[in-house]
N, C-alpha and C. Protein backbone atom coordinates (compact mmCIF):
# COMPACT_ATOMS: atom_id res chain seq x y z
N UNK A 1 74.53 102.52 125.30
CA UNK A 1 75.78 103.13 124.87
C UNK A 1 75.67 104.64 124.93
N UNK A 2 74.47 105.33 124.73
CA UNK A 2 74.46 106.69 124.56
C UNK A 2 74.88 107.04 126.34
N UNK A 3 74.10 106.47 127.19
CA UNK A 3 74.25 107.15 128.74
C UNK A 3 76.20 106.97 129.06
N UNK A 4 76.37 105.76 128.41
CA UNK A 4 78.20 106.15 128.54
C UNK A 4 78.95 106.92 127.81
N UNK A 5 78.84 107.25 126.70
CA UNK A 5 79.39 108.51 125.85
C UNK A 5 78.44 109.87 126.37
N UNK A 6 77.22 109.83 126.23
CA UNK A 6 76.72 111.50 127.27
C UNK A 6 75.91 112.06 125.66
N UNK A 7 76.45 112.98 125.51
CA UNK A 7 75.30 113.89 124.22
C UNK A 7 76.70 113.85 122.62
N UNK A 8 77.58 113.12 123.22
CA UNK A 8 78.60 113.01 121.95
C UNK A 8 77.98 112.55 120.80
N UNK A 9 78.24 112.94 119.88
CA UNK A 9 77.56 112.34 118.63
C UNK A 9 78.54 111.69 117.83
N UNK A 10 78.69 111.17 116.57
CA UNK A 10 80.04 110.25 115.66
C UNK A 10 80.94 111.44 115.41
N UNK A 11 80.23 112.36 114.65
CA UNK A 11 81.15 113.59 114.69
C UNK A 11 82.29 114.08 115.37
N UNK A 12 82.03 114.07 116.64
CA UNK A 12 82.48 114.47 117.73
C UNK A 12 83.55 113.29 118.08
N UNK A 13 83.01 112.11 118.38
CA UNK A 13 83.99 111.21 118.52
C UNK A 13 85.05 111.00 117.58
N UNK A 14 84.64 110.73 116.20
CA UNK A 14 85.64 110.82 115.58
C UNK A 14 86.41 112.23 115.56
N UNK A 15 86.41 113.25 115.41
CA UNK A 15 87.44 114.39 115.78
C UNK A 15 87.97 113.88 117.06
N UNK A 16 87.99 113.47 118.17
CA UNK A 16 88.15 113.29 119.53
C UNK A 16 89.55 111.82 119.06
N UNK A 17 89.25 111.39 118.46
CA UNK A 17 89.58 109.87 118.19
C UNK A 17 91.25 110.42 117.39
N UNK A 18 90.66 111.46 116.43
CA UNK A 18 91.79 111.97 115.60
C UNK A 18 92.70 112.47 115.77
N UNK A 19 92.23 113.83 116.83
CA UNK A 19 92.76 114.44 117.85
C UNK A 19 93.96 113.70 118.71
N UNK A 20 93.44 112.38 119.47
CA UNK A 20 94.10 111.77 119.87
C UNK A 20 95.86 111.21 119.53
N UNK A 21 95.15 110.48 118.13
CA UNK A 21 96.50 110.06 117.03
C UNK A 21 97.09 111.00 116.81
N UNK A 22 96.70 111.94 116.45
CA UNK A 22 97.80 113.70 116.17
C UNK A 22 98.94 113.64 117.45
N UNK A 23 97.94 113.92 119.00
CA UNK A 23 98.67 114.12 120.35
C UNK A 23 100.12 112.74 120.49
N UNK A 24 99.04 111.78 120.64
CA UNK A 24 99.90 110.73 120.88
C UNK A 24 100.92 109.85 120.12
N UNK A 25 100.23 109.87 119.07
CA UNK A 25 100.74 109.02 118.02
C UNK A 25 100.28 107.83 117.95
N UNK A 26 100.61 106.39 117.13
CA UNK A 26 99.76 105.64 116.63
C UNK A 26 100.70 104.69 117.69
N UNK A 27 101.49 104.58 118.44
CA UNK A 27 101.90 104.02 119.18
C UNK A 27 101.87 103.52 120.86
N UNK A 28 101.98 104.96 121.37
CA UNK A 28 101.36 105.09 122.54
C UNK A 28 99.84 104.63 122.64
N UNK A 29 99.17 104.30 121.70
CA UNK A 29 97.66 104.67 122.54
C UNK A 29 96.93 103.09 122.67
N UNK A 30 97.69 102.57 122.03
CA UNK A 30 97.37 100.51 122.65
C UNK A 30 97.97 100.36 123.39
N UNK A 31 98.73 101.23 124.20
CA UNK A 31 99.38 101.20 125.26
C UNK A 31 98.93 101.69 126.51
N UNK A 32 98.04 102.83 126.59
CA UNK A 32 97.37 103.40 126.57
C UNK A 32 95.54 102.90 127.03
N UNK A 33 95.12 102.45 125.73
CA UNK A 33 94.24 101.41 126.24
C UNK A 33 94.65 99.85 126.70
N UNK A 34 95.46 99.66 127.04
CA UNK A 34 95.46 98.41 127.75
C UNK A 34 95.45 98.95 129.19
N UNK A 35 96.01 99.93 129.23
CA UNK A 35 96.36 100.24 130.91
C UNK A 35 95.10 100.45 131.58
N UNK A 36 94.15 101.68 130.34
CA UNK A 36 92.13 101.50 130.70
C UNK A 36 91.97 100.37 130.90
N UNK A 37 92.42 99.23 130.33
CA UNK A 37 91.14 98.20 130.25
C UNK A 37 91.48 97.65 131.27
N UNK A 38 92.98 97.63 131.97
CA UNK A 38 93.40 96.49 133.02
C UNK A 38 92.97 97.09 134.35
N UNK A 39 92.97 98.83 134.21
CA UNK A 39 92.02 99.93 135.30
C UNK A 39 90.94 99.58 135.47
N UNK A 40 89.86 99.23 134.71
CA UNK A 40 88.65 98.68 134.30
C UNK A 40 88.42 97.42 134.56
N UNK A 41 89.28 96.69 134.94
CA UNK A 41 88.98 95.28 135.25
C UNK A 41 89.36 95.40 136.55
N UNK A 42 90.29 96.05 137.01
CA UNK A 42 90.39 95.96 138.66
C UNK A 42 89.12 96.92 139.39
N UNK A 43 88.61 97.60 138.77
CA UNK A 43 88.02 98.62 139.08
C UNK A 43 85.78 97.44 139.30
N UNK A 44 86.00 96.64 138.60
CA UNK A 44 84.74 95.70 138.29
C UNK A 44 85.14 94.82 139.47
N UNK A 45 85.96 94.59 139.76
CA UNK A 45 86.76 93.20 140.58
C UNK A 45 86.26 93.93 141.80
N UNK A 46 86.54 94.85 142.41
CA UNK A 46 86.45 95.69 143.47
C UNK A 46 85.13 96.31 143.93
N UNK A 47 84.09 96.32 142.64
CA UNK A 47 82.73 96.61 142.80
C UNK A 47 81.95 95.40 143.01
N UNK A 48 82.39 94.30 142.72
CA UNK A 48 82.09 92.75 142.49
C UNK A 48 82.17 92.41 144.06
N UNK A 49 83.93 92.65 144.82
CA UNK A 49 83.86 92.06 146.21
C UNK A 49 83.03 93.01 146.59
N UNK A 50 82.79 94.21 146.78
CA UNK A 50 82.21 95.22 147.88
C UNK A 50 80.42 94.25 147.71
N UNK A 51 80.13 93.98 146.90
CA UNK A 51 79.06 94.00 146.64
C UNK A 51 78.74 92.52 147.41
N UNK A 52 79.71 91.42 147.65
CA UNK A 52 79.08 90.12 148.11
C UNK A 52 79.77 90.03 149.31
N UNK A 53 79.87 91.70 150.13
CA UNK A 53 80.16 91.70 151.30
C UNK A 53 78.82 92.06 151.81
């Protein structure tokens, strides 16, 4: 988990996290992460075919 977050520490994330809800609001951002996660799944799908070519 550390090599995917980088030198962030809780601190940091949480301000980052907070930050967020301020910008966006508590609405947009499950909206937000669904669109990451469905990016993220096409994005695995695509490293998956390249790979059993």
């Amino acid at each position: 988990m550390n090599l995917l977050l980088g030198s962030f520490g809780t601190t940091e994330i949480v301000v980052i996290v907070f930050l967020a809800l301020l910008l966006f609001g508590g609405k947009k951002i499950p909206e937000f992460m669904k669109g990451l996660g469905l990016g993220l799944k096409e994005f695995r799908e695509a490293i998956q075919g390249v790979q059993r070519i």
